[in-house]
Protein backbone atom coordinates (compact mmCIF):
# COMPACT_ATOMS: atom_id res chain seq x y z
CA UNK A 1 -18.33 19.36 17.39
CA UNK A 2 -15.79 16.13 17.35
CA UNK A 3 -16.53 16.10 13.48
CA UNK A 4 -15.82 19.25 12.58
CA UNK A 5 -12.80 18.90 14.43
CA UNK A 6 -12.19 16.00 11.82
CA UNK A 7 -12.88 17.82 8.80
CA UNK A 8 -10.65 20.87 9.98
CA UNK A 9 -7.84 18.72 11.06
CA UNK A 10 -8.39 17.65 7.12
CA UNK A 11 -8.69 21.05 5.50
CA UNK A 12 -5.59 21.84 7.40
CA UNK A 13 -3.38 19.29 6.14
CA UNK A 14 -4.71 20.15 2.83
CA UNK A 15 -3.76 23.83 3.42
CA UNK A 16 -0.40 22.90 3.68
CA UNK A 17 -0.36 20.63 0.88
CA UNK A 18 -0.90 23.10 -1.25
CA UNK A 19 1.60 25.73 -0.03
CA UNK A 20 4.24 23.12 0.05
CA UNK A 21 3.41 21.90 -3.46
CA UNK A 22 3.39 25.38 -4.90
CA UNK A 23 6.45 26.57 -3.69
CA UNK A 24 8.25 23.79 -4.37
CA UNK A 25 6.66 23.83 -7.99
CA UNK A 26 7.86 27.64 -8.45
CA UNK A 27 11.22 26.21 -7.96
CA UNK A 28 11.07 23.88 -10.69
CA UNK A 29 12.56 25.26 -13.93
CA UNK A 30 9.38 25.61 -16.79
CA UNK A 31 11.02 23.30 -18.66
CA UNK A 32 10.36 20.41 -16.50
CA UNK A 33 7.02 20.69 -15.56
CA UNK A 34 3.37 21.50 -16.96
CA UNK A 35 2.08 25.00 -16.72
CA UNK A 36 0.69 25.81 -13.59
CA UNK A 37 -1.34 28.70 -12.95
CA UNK A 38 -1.83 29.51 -9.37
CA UNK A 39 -3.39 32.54 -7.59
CA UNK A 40 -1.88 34.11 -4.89
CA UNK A 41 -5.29 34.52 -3.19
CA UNK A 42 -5.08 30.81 -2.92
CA UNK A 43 -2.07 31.06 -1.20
CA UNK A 44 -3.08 34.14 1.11
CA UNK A 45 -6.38 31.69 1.85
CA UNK A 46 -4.21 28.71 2.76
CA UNK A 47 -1.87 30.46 5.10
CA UNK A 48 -5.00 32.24 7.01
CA UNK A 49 -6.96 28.60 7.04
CA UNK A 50 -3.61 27.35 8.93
CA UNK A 51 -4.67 29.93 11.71
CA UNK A 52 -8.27 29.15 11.70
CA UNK A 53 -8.12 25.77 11.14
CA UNK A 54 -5.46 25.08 13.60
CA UNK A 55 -7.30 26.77 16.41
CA UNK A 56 -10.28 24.11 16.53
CA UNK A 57 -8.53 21.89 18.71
CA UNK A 58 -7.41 24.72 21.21
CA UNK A 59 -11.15 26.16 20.76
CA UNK A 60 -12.67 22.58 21.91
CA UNK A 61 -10.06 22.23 24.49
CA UNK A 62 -11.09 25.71 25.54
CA UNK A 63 -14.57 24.77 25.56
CA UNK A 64 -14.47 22.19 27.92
CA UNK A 65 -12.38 23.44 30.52
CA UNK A 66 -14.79 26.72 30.63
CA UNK A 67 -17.02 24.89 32.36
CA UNK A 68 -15.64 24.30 35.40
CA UNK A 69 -13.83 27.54 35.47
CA UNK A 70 -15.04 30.34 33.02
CA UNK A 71 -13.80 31.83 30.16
CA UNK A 72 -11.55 34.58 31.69
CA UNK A 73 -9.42 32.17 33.46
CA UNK A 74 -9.85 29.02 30.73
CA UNK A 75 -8.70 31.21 27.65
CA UNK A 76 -5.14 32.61 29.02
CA UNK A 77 -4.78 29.28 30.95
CA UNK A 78 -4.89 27.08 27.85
CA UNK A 79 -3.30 29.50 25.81
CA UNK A 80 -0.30 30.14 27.82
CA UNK A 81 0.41 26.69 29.49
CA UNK A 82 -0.79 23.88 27.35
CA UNK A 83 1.36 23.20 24.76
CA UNK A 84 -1.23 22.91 22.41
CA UNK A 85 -1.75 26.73 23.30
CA UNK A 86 1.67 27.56 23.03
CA UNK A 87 1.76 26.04 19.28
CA UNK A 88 -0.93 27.80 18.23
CA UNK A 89 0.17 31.22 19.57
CA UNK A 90 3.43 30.51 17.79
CA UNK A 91 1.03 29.87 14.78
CA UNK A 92 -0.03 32.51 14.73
CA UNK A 93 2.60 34.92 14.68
CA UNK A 94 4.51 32.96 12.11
CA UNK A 95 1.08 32.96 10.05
CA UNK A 96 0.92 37.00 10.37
CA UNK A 97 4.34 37.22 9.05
CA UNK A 98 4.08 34.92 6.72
CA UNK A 99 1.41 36.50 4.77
CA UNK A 100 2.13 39.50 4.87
CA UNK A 101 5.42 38.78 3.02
CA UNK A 102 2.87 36.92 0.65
CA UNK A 103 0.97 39.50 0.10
CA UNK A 104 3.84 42.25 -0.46
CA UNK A 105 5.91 40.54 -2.22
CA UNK A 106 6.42 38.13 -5.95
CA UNK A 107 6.83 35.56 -4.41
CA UNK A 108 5.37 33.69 -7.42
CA UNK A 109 7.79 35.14 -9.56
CA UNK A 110 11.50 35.14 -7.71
CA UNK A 111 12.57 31.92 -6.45
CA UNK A 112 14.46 33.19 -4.06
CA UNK A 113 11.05 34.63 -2.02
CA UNK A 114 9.52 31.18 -2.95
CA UNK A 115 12.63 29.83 -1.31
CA UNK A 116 11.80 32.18 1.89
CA UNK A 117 8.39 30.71 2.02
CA UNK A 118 9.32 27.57 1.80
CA UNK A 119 11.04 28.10 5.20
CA UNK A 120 7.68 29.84 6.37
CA UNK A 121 5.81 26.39 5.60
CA UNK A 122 8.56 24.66 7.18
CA UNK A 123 8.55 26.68 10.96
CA UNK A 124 5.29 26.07 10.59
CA UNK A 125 4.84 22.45 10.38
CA UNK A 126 7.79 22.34 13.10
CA UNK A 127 5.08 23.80 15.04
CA UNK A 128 2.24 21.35 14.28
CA UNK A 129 4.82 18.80 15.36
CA UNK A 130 5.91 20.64 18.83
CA UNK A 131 1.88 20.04 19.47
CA UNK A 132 1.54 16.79 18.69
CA UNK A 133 0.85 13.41 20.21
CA UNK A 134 4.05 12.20 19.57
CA UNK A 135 5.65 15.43 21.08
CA UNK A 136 3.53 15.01 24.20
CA UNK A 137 4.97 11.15 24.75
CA UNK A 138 8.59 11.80 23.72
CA UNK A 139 9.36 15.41 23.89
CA UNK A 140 12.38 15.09 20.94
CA UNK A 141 12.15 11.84 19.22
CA UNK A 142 8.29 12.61 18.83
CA UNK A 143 8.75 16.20 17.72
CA UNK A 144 11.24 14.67 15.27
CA UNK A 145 9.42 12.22 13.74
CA UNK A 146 5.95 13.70 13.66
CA UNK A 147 7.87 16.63 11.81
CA UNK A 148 9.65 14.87 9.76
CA UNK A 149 6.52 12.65 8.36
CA UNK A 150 4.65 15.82 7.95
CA UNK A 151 7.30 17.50 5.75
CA UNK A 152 7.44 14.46 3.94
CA UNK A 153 3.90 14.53 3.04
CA UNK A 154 3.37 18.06 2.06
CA UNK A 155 6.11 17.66 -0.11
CA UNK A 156 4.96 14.25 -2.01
CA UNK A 157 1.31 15.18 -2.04
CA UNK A 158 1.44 19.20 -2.40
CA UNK A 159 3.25 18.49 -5.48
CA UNK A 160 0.59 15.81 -6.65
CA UNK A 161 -2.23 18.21 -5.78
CA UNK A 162 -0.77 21.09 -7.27
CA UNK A 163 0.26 19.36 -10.60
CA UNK A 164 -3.29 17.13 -11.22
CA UNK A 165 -5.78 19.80 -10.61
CA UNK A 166 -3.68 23.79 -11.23
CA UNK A 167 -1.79 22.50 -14.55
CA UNK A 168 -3.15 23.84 -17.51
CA UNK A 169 -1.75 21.73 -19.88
CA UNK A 170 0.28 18.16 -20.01
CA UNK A 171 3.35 19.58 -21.45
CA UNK A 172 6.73 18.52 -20.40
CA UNK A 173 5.18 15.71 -18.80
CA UNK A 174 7.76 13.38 -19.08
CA UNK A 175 10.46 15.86 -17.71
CA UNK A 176 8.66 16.24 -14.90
CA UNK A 177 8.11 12.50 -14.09
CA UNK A 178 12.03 12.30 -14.73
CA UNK A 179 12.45 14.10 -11.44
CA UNK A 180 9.19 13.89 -9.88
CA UNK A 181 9.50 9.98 -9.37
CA UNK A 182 12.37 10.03 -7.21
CA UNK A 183 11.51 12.89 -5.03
CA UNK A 184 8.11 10.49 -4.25
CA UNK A 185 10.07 7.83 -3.74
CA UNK A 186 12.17 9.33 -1.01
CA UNK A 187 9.02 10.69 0.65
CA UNK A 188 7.26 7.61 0.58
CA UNK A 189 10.47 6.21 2.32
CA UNK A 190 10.85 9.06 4.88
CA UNK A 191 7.18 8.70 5.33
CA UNK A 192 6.98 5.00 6.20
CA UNK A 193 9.92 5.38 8.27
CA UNK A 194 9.04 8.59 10.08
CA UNK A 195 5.15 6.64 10.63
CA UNK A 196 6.82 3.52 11.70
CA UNK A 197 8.91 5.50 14.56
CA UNK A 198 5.56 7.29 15.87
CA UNK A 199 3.99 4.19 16.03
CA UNK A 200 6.73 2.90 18.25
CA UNK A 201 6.51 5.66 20.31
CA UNK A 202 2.34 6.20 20.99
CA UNK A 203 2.08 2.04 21.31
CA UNK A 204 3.73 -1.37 21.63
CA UNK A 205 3.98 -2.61 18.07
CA UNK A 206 3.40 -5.91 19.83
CA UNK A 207 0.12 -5.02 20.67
CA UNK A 208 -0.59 -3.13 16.55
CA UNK A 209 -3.23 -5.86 16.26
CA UNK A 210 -4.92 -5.43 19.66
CA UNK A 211 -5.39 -1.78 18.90
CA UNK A 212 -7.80 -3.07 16.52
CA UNK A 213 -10.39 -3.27 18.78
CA UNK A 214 -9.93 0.53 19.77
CA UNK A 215 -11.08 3.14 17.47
CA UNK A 216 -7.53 4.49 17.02
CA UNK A 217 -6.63 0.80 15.93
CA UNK A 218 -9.38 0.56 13.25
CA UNK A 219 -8.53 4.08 11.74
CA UNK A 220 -4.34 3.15 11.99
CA UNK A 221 -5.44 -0.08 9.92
CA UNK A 222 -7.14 1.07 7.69
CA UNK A 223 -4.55 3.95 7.07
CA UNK A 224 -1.82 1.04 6.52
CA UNK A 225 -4.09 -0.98 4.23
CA UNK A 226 -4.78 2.58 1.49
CA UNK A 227 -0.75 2.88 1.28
CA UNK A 228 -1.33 -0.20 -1.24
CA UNK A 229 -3.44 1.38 -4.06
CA UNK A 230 -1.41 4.56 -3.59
CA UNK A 231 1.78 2.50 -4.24
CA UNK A 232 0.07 0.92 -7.42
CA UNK A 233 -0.68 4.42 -8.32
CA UNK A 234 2.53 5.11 -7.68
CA UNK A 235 3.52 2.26 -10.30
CA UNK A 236 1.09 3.56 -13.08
CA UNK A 237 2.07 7.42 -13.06
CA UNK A 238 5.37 6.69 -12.25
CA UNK A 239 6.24 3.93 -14.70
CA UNK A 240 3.49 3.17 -16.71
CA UNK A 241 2.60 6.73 -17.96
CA UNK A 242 5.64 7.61 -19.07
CA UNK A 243 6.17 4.79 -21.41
CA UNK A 244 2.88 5.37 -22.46
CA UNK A 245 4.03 8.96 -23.10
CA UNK A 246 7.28 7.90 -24.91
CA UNK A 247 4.60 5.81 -27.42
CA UNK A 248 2.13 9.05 -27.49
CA UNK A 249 2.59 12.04 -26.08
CA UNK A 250 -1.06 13.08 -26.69
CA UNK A 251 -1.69 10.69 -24.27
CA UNK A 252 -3.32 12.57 -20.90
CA UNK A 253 -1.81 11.82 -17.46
CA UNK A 254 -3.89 13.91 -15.22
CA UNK A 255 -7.00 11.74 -14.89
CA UNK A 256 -4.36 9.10 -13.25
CA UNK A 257 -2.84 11.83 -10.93
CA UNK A 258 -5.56 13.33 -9.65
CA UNK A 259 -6.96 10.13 -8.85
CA UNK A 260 -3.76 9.02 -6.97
CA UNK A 261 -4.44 12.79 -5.49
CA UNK A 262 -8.13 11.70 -4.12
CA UNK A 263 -6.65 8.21 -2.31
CA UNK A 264 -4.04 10.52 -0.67
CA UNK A 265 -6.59 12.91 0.43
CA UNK A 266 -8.67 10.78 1.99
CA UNK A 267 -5.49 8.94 3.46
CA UNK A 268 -5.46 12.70 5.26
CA UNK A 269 -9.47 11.90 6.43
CA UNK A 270 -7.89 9.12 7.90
CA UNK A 271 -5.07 10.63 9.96
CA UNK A 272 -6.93 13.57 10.52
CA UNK A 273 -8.99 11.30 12.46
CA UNK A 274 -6.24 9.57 14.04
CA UNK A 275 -5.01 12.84 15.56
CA UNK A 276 -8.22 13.62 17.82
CA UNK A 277 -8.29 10.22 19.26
CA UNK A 278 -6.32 9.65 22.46
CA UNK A 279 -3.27 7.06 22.02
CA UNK A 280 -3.77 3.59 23.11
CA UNK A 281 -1.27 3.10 25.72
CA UNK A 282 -3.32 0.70 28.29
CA UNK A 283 -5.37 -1.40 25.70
CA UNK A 284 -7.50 -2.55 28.52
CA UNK A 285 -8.17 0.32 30.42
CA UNK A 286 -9.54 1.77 27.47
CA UNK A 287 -12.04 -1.17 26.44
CA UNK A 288 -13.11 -0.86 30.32
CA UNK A 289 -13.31 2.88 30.23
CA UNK A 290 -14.50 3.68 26.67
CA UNK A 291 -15.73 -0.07 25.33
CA UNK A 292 -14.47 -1.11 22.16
CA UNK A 293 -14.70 0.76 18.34
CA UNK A 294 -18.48 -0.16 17.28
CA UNK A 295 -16.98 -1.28 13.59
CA UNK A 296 -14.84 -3.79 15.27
CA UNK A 297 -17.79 -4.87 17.11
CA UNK A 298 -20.38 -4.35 14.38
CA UNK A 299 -17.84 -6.99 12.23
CA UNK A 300 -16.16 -9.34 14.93
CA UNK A 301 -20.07 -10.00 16.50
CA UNK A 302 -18.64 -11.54 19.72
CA UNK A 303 -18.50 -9.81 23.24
CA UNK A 304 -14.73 -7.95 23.37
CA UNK A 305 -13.23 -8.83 26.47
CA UNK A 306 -10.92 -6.49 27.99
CA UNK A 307 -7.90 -9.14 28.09
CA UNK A 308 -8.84 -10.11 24.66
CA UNK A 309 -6.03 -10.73 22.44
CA UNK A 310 -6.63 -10.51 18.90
CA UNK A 311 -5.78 -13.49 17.17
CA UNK A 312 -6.64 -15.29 13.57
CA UNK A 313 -7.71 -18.11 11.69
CA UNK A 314 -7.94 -18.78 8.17
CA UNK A 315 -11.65 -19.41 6.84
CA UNK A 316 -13.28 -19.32 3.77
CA UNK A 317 -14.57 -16.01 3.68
CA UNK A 318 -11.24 -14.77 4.69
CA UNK A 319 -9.87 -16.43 1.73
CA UNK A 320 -12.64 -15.35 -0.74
CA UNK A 321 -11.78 -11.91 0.29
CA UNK A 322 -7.95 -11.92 0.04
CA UNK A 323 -8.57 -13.33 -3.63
CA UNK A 324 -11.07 -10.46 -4.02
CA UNK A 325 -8.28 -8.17 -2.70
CA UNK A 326 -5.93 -9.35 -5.38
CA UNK A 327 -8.23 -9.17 -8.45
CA UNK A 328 -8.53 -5.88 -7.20
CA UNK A 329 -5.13 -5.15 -7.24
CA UNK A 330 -4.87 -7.21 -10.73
CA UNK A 331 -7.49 -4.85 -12.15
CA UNK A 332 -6.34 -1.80 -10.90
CA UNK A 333 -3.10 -2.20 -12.86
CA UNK A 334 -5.16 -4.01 -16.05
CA UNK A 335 -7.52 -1.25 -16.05
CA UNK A 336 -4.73 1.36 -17.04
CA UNK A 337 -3.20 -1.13 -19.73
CA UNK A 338 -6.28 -1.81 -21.31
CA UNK A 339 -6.84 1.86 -21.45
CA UNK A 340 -9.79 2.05 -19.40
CA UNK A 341 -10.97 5.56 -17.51
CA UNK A 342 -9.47 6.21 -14.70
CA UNK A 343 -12.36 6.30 -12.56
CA UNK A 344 -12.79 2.71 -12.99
CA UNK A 345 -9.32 2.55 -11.62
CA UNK A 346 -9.93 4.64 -8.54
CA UNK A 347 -13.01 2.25 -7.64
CA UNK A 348 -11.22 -0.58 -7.85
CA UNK A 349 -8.47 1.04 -5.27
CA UNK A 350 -11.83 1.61 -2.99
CA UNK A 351 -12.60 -1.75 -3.26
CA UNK A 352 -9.22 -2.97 -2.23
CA UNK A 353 -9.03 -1.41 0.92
CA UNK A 354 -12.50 -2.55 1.50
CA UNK A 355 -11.67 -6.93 0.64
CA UNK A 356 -8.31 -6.40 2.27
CA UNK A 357 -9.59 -4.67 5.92
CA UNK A 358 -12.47 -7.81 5.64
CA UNK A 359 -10.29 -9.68 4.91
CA UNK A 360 -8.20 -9.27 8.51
CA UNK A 361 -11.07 -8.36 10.06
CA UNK A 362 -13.15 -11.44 9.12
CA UNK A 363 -10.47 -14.19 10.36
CA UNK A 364 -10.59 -12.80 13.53
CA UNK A 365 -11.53 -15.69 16.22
C-alpha cells in the first residue's frame, strides 16, 4: 500500500499542476501564448482527484490505527483530531465548492472566474501545507514555507505542462517566452529558497550529508542533483529557443518543453516520495531503529555504523564519474545546437543525475 501512496502523492501534485497552469494560462492575453485547448472535464477530473488523491494518506493512517481500536472510533478520531484529518476535511469542502463553480460557470472564458479559481487552487494548497511535515515541526514558519514552495511549483510547472502537451500550435512562441522566462525564474528562486527553509526546519543542514544514509537522505539527494538538467533546460527553452526562433520561426519548441516537463515530473516522483517518509531528526536512532536506506548500502558496501559520519575522498572512479557528469552536461547543451532530437537530450539529463549521485556516492570512505 506504501507505493500507491507514492504514486497518489504524485498524481496529486500533478492535479494541481495542471489547474494552476490552466488558470494562469486563461489569464494570458492570446496574443502571447500558443493556442491551448483545454477541456473542462479535465479540470472537473483534477479538482475531484485532489479529494481522492489526498485522502490516501488519511485512509492508511486510518488503516492502521483500526486495528487496535475499530473503525467506528478510528474514522471520527483521525478525522477530527489529527491534523492530517482536519486538512483533508477542509479539502474537501473547498473541493465541493470549487467544482461546482467549475462546473456552472465559464470559467474558461471570463478571466475574472479564472481569477476566482485561481484563489480556489490557492486555499487549497494552503491546506496541503497546514498538513504537512513542515507544519507539524514549526506550526507557522513550516506552513509558510511548505506553502509557499508549493505555489511556486504549480505555477512554474502547471504552466510548462499545460503549454508542452495542450498547445495546439507553436504560435506566438516567442511572446510567450518574453514573459514566460521571468515568471520561471522567480519560481525557481522562491522554490530554492522556500526548499532551503524546510530543510532547515525538518533537519540540521550540518548533518544534509549524514541523511544520506537514511532513505529520506538518498531521495533529498537525488532531488538536489535533477535541479541541474532542469536548469540546463531551463537555459535551452529559455535562451536558446528563442534565438533559434528569431533565425526560424518554423522551428518547433515543444519537443524541448515537454521534455523539461518529464524531468520536472519525475522531480514530483521524487518529493512525492519524500513526503511519506518520516523526517530525520535523530540520525542515529533511526539507523538503530530502521537500519540504513538499502541503496546507500547496496553502493557504500561497508557495515553503516550508527555514529557514522559521512565523509569523502577523492578516487579515481569518483573522478571518472564527475568527468562523465560534465560531458553529460556538455552534451546536453551540444545536443540542442547541433540540432539533435530532443530525446537524445532528455537521456543525457538521465544520465547526469545518474554520474553525478555516483559520483558523491562513490567517494564515500
Amino acid at each position: 500500500m506504501i507505493y500507491l501512496l507514492y504514486l497518489t502523492e504524485l498524481l496529486l501534485y500533478i492535479c494541481f499542476a495542471v489547474l494552476m497552469g490552466s488558470f494562469v494560462m486563461h489569464l494570458v492575453p492570446s496574443g502571447k501564448k500558443p493556442s491551448i485547448h483545454i477541456h473542462k472535464r479535465w479540470l472537473q477530473l483534477s479538482v475531484l482527484g485532489i479529494v481522492f488523491l489526498s485522502l490516501m494518506p488519511v485512509a492508511y493512517l486510518i488503516y492502521m490505527l483500526q486495528e487496535d481500536i475499530g473503525w467506528a472510533v478510528t474514522i471520527p478520531n483521525v478525522l477530527a483530531t489529527f491534523e492530517v484529518g482536519q486538512a483533508w476535511t477542509l479539502t474537501l469542502i473547498l473541493s465541493l465548492f470549487f467544482y461546482t463553480f467549475v462546473s456552472l460557470f465559464p470559467v474558461l472564458e471570463q478571466k475574472r472566474y479564472a481569477v476566482i479559481s485561481i484563489v480556489f487552487i490557492v486555499l487549497l494548497i494552503f491546506t496541503a501545507g497546514w498538513a504537512g511535515h513542515p507544519a507539524s515541526l514549526e506550526k507557522v514558519p513550516g506552513f509558510f514555507y511548505h506553502s509557499l514552495h508549493f505555489l511556486a511549483v504549480s505555477v512554474w510547472v502547471g504552466i510548462l505542462l499545460v503549454v508542452s502537451w495542450l498547445s495546439t500550435d507553436k504560435e506566438n512562441w516567442l511572446h510567450f517566452l518574453k514573459w514566460f522566462t521571468p515568471v520561471a525564474v522567480v519560481s525557481f528562486i522562491v522554490t530554492a529558497v522556500s526548499g532551503f527553509m524546510m530543510m532547515t526546519i525538518i533537519t540540521d543542514v550540518s548533518d544534509y550529508t549524514n541523511i544520506w544514509m537514511l532513505n529520506y537522505g538518498q531521495a533529498l539527494l537525488l532531488k538536489h542533483i535533477m535541479v541541474i538538467p532542469i536548469l540546463v533546460f531551463a537555459i535551452i527553452n529559455s535562451f536558446l529557443v528563442k534565438k533559434q526562433l528569431q533565425k526560424d520561426l518554423a522551428f518547433n519548441p515543444k519537443p524541448w518543453v515537454k521534455a523539461e516537463s518529464i524531468v520536472l515530473i519525475m522531480i514530483f516522483s521524487v518529493t512525492a516520495f519524500l513526503g511519506q517518509q518520516p523526517p530525520p531528526h535523530a540520525i542515529q536512532t533511526m539507523l538503530k531503529s530502521d537500519g540504513a536506506a538499502p541503496l546507500f548500502e547496496y553502493i557504500y558496501g561497508g557495515v553503516v555504523e550508527p555514529s557514522m559520519n559521512v565523509q569523502f575522498e577523492v578516487t579515481a572512479m569518483s573522478v571518472l564519474l564527475a568527468v562523465l557528469f560534465i560531458s553529460f552536461f556538455i552534451l546536453m547543451l551540444a545536443s540542442f545546437v547541433r540540432k539533435a532530437p530532443a530525446v537524445l537530450s532528455f537521456a543525457m539529463s538521465f544520465f547526469l543525475v545518474v554520474s553525478l549521485y555516483l559520483a558523491l556516492m562513490v567517494s564515500i570512505q
